[in-house]
C-alpha atoms as a PDB file:
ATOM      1  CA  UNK A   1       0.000   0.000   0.000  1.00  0.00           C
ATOM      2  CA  UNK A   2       1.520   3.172  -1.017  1.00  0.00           C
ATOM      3  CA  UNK A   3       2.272   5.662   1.533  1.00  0.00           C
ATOM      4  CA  UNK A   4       0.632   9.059   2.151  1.00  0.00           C
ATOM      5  CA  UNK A   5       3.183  12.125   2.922  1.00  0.00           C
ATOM      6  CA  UNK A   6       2.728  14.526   5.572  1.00  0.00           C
ATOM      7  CA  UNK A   7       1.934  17.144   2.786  1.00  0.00           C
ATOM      8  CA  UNK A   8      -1.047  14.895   1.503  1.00  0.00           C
ATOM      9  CA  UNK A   9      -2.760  14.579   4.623  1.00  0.00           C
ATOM     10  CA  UNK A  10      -2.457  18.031   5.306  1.00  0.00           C
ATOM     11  CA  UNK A  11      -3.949  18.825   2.246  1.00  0.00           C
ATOM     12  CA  UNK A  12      -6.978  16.563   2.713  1.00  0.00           C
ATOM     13  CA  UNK A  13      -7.360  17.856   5.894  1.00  0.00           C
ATOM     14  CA  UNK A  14      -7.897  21.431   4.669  1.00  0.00           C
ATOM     15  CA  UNK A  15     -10.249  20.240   2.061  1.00  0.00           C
ATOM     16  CA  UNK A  16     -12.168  18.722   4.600  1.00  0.00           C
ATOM     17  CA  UNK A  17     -12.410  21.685   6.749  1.00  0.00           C
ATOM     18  CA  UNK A  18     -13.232  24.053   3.707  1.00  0.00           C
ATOM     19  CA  UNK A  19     -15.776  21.893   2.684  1.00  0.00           C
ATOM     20  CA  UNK A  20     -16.953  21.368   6.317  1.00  0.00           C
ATOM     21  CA  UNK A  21     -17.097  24.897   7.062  1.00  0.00           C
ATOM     22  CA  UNK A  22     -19.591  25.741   3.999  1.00  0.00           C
ATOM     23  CA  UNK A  23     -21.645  22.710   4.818  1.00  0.00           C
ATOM     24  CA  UNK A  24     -22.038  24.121   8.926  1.00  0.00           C
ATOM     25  CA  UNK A  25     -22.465  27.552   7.738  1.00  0.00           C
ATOM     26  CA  UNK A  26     -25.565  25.772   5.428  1.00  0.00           C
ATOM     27  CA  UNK A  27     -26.816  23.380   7.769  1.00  0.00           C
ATOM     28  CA  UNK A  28     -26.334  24.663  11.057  1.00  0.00           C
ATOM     29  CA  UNK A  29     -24.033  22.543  13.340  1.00  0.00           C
ATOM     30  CA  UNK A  30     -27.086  20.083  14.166  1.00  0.00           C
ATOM     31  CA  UNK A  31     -28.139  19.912  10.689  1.00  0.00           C
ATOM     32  CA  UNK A  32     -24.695  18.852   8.801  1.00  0.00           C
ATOM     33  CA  UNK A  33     -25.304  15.324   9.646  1.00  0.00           C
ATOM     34  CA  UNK A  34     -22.256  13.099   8.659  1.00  0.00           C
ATOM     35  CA  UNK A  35     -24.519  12.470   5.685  1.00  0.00           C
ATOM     36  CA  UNK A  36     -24.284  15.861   4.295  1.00  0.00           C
ATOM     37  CA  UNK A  37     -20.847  16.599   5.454  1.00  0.00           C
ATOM     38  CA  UNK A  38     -19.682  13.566   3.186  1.00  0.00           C
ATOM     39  CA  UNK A  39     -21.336  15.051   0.320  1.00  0.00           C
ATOM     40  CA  UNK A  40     -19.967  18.194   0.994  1.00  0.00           C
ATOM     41  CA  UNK A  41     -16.633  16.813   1.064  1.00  0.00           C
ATOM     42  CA  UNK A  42     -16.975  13.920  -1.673  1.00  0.00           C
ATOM     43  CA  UNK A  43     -15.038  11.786   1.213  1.00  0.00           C
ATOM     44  CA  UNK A  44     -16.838   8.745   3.476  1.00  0.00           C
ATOM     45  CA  UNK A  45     -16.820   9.081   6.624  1.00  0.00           C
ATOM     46  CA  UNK A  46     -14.207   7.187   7.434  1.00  0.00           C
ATOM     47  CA  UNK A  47     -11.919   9.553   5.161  1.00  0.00           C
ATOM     48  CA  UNK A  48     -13.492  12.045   7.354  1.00  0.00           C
ATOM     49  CA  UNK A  49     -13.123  10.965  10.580  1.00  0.00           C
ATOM     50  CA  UNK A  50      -9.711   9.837  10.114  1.00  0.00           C
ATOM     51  CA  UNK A  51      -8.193  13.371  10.367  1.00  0.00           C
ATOM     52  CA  UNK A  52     -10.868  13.920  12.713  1.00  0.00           C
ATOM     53  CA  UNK A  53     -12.298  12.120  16.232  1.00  0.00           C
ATOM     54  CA  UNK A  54     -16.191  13.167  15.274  1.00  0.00           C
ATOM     55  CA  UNK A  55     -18.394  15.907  14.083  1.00  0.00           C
ATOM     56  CA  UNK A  56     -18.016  18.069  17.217  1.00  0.00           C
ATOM     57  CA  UNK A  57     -13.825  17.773  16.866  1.00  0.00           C
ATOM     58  CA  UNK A  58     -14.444  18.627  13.040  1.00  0.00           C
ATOM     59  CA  UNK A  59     -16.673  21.771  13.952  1.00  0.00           C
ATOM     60  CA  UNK A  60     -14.223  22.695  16.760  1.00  0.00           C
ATOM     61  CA  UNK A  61     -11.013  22.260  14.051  1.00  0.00           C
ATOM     62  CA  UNK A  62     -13.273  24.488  11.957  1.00  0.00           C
ATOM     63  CA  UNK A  63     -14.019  27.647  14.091  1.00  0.00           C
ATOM     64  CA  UNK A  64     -10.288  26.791  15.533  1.00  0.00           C
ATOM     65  CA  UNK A  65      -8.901  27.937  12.399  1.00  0.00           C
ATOM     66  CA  UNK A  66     -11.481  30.497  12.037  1.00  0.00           C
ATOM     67  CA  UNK A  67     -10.130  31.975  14.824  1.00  0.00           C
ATOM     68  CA  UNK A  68      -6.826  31.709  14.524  1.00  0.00           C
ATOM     69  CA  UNK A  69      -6.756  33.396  10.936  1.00  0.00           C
ATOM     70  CA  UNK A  70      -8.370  36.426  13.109  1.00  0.00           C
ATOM     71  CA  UNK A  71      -5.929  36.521  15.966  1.00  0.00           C
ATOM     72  CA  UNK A  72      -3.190  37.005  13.228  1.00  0.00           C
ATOM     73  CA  UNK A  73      -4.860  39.618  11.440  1.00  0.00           C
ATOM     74  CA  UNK A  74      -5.445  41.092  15.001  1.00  0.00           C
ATOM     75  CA  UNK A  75      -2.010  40.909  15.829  1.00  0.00           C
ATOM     76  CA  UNK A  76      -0.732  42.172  12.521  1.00  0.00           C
ATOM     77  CA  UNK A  77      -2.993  44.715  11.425  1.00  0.00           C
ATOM     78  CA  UNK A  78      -5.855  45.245  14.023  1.00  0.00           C
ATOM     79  CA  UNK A  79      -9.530  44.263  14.850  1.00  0.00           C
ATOM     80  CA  UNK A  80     -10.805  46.810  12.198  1.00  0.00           C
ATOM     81  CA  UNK A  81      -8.703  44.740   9.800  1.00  0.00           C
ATOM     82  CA  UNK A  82     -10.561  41.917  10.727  1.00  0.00           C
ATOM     83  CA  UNK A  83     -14.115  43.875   9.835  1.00  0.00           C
ATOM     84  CA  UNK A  84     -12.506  44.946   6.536  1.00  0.00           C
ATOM     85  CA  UNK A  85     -11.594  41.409   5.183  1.00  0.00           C
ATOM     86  CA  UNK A  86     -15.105  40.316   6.328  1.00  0.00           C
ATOM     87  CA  UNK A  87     -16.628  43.113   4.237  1.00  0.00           C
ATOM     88  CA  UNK A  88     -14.804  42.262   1.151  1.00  0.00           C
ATOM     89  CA  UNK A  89     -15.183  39.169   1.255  1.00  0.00           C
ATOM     90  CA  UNK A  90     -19.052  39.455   2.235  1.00  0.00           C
ATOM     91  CA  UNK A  91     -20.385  37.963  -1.278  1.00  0.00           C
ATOM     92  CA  UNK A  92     -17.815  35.257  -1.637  1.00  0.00           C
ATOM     93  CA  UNK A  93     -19.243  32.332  -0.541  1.00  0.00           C
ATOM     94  CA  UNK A  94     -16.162  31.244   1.818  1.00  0.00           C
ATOM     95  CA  UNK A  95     -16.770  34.432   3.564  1.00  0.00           C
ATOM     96  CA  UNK A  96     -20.401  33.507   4.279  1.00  0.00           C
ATOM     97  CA  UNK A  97     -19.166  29.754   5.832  1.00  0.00           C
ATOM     98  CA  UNK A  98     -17.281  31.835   7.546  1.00  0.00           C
ATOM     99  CA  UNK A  99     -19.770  34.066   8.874  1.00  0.00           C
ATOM    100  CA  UNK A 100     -22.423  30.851   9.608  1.00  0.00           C
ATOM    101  CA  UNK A 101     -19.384  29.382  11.563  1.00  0.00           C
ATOM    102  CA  UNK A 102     -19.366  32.483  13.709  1.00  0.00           C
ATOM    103  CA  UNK A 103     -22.855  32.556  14.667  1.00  0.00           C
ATOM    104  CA  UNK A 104     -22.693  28.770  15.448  1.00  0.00           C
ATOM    105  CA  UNK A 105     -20.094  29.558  17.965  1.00  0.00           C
ATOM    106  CA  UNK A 106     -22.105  32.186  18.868  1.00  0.00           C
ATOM    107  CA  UNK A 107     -24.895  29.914  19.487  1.00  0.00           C
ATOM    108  CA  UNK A 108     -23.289  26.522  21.090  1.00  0.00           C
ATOM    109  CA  UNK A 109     -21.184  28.565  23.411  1.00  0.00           C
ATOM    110  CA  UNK A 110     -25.097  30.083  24.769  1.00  0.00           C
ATOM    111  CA  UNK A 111     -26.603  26.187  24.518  1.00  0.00           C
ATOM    112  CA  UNK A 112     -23.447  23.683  25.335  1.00  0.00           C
ATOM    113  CA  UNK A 113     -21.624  24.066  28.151  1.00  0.00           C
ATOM    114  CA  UNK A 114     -18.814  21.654  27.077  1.00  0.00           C
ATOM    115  CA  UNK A 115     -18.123  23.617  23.850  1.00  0.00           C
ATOM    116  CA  UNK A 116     -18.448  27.196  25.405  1.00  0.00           C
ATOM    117  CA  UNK A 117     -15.772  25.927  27.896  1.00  0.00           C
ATOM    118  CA  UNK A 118     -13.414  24.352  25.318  1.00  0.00           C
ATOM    119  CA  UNK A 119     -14.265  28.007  23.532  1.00  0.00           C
ATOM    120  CA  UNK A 120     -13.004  30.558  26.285  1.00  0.00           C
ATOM    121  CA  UNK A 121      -9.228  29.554  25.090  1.00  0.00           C
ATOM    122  CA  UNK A 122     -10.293  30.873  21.603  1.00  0.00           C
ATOM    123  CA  UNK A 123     -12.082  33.577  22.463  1.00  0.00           C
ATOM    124  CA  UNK A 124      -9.202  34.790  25.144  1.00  0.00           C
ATOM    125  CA  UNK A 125      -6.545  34.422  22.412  1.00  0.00           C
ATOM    126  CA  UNK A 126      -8.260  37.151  20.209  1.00  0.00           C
ATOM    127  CA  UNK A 127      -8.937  39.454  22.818  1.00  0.00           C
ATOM    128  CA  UNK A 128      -5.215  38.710  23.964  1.00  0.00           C
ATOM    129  CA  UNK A 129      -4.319  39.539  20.728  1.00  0.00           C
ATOM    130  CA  UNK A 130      -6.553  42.821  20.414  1.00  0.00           C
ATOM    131  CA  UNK A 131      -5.520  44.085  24.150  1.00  0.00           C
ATOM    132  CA  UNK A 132      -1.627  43.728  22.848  1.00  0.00           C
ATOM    133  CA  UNK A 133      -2.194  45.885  19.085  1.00  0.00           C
ATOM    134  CA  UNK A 134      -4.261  48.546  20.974  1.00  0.00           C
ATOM    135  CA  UNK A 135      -1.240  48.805  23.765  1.00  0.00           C
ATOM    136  CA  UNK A 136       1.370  49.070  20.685  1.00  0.00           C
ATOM    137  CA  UNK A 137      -1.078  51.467  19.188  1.00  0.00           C
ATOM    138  CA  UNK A 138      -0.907  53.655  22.471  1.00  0.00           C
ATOM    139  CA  UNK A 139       2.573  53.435  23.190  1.00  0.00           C
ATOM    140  CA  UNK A 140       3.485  54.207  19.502  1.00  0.00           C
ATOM    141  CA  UNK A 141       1.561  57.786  19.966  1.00  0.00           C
ATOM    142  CA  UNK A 142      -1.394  56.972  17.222  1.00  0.00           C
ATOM    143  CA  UNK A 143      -4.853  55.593  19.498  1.00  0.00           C
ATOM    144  CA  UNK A 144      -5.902  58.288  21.735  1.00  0.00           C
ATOM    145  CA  UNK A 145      -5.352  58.336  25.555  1.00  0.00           C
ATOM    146  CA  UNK A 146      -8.287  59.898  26.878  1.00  0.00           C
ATOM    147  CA  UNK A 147      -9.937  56.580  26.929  1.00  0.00           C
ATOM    148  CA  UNK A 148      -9.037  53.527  29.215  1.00  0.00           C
ATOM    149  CA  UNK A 149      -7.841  50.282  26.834  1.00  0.00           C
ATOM    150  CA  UNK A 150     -10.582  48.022  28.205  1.00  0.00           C
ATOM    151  CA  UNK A 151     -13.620  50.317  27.258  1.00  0.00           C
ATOM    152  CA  UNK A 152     -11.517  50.885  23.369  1.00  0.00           C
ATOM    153  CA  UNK A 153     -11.398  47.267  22.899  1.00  0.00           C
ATOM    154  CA  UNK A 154     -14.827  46.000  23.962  1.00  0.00           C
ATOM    155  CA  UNK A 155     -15.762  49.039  21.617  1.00  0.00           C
ATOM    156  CA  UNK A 156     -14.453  47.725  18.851  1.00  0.00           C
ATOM    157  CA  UNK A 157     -15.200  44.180  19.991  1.00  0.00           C
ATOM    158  CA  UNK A 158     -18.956  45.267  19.660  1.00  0.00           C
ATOM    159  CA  UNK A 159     -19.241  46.533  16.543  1.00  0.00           C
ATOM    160  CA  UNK A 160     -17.130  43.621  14.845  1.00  0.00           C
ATOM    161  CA  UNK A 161     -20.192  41.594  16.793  1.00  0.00           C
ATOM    162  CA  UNK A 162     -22.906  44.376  15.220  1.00  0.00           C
ATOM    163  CA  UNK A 163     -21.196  43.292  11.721  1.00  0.00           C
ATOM    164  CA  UNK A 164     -20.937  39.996  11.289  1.00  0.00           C
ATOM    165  CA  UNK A 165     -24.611  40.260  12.864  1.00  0.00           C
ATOM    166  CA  UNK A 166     -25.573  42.887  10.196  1.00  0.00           C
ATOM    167  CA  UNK A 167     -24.320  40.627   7.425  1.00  0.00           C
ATOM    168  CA  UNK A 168     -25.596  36.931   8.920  1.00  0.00           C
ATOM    169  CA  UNK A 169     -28.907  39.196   8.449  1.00  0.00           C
ATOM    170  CA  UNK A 170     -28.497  39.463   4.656  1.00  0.00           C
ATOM    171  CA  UNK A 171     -28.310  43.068   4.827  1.00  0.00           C
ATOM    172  CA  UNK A 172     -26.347  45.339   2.261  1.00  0.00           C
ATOM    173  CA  UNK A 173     -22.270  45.708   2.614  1.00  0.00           C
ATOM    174  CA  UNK A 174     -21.666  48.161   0.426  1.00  0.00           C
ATOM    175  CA  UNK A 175     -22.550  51.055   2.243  1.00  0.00           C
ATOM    176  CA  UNK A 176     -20.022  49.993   5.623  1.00  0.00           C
ATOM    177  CA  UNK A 177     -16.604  51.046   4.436  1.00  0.00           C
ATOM    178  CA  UNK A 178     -17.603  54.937   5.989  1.00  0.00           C
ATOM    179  CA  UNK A 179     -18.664  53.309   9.254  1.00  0.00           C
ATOM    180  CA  UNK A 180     -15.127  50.829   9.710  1.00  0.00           C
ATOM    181  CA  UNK A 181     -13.782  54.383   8.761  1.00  0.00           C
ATOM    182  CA  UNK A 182     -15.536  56.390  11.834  1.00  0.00           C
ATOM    183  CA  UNK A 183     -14.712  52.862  14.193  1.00  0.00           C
ATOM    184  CA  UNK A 184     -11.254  53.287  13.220  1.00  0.00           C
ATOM    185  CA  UNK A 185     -11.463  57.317  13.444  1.00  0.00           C
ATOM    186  CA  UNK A 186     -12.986  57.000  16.514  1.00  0.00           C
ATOM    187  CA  UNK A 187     -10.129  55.233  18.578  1.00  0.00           C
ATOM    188  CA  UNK A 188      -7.083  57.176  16.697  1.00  0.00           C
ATOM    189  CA  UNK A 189      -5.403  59.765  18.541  1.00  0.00           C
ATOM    190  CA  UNK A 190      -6.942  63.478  17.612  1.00  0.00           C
END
């Protein structure tokens, strides 16, 4: 039997999780049974649940990658950065799996205790990550100072939550790039 590299596997896995990711953001987490999710990925489940223990380790792998794509744009570029992206990507379809896997987080870390506790790692990471750029932004002289950190972040931590809400609703993007411009105009130093 000819042996898979490290490379190949890697590369499945990814597929899986792309293909995963659209079929949650569809479906709902309760509603991509392993049914749809191997006819979203063209793999049985065995293929699936190879590179992954079971559905809730393959939704977990999902919005784990989710969010560590954020914290890196966080840590690079900012939180508004983060609202950007999502707005230009807000008609591609990956964008919208993305978005569905957000409000399923959203939604298990309200109705499973298990999940929401496995989540607060994630979740602490990104504000981690947005507590550190806003300090760099202080200390470099740019975000203004007459504001305490905390009540900046959870600012901006809002109305990333009041976008991705605005666009799970199906409601225009194309109008937002003046609002991310006042959020970002908003916390600058005047």
């Amino acid at each position: 039997m000819p042996r898979v590299s490290q490379d190949q596997l890697e590369a499945r896995r990814e597929e899986i999780l792309t293909a995963a990711r659209a079929c949650f953001a569809r479906y709902g987490y309760e509603g991509a049974t392993v049914r749809r999710l191997e006819e979203a990925t063209g793999l049985s489940r065995g293929a699936i649940f190879h590179h992954f223990r079971d559905k809730d380790s393959l939704f977990l792998a999902v919005a784990e990658d989710d969010a560590a794509e954020m914290v890196e744009t966080v840590a690079r570029n900012g939180l508004v950065q983060v609202m950007r992206d999502l707005l230009a990507r807000a008609t591609d379809p990956e964008a919208s799996g993305w978005l569905g896997t957000q409000l399923e987080v959203s939604r298990r870390v309200r109705t499973d205790p298990g999940f929401a506790e496995r989540w607060v790692q994630r979740t602490s990471a990104i504000e981690s990550a947005t507590a550190e750029r806003l300090k760099r932004q202080r200390d470099a002289g740019t975000l203004r100072d007459d504001v305490p950190l905390d009540a900046l972040m959870r600012f901006l931590e809002l109305a990333y939550d009041g976008l991705v809400l605005h666009l799970a609703m199906g409601r225009p993007a194309g109008d937002l790039g003046p609002v991310l411009d006042l959020v970002e105009e908003t916390v600058r130093k005047r």
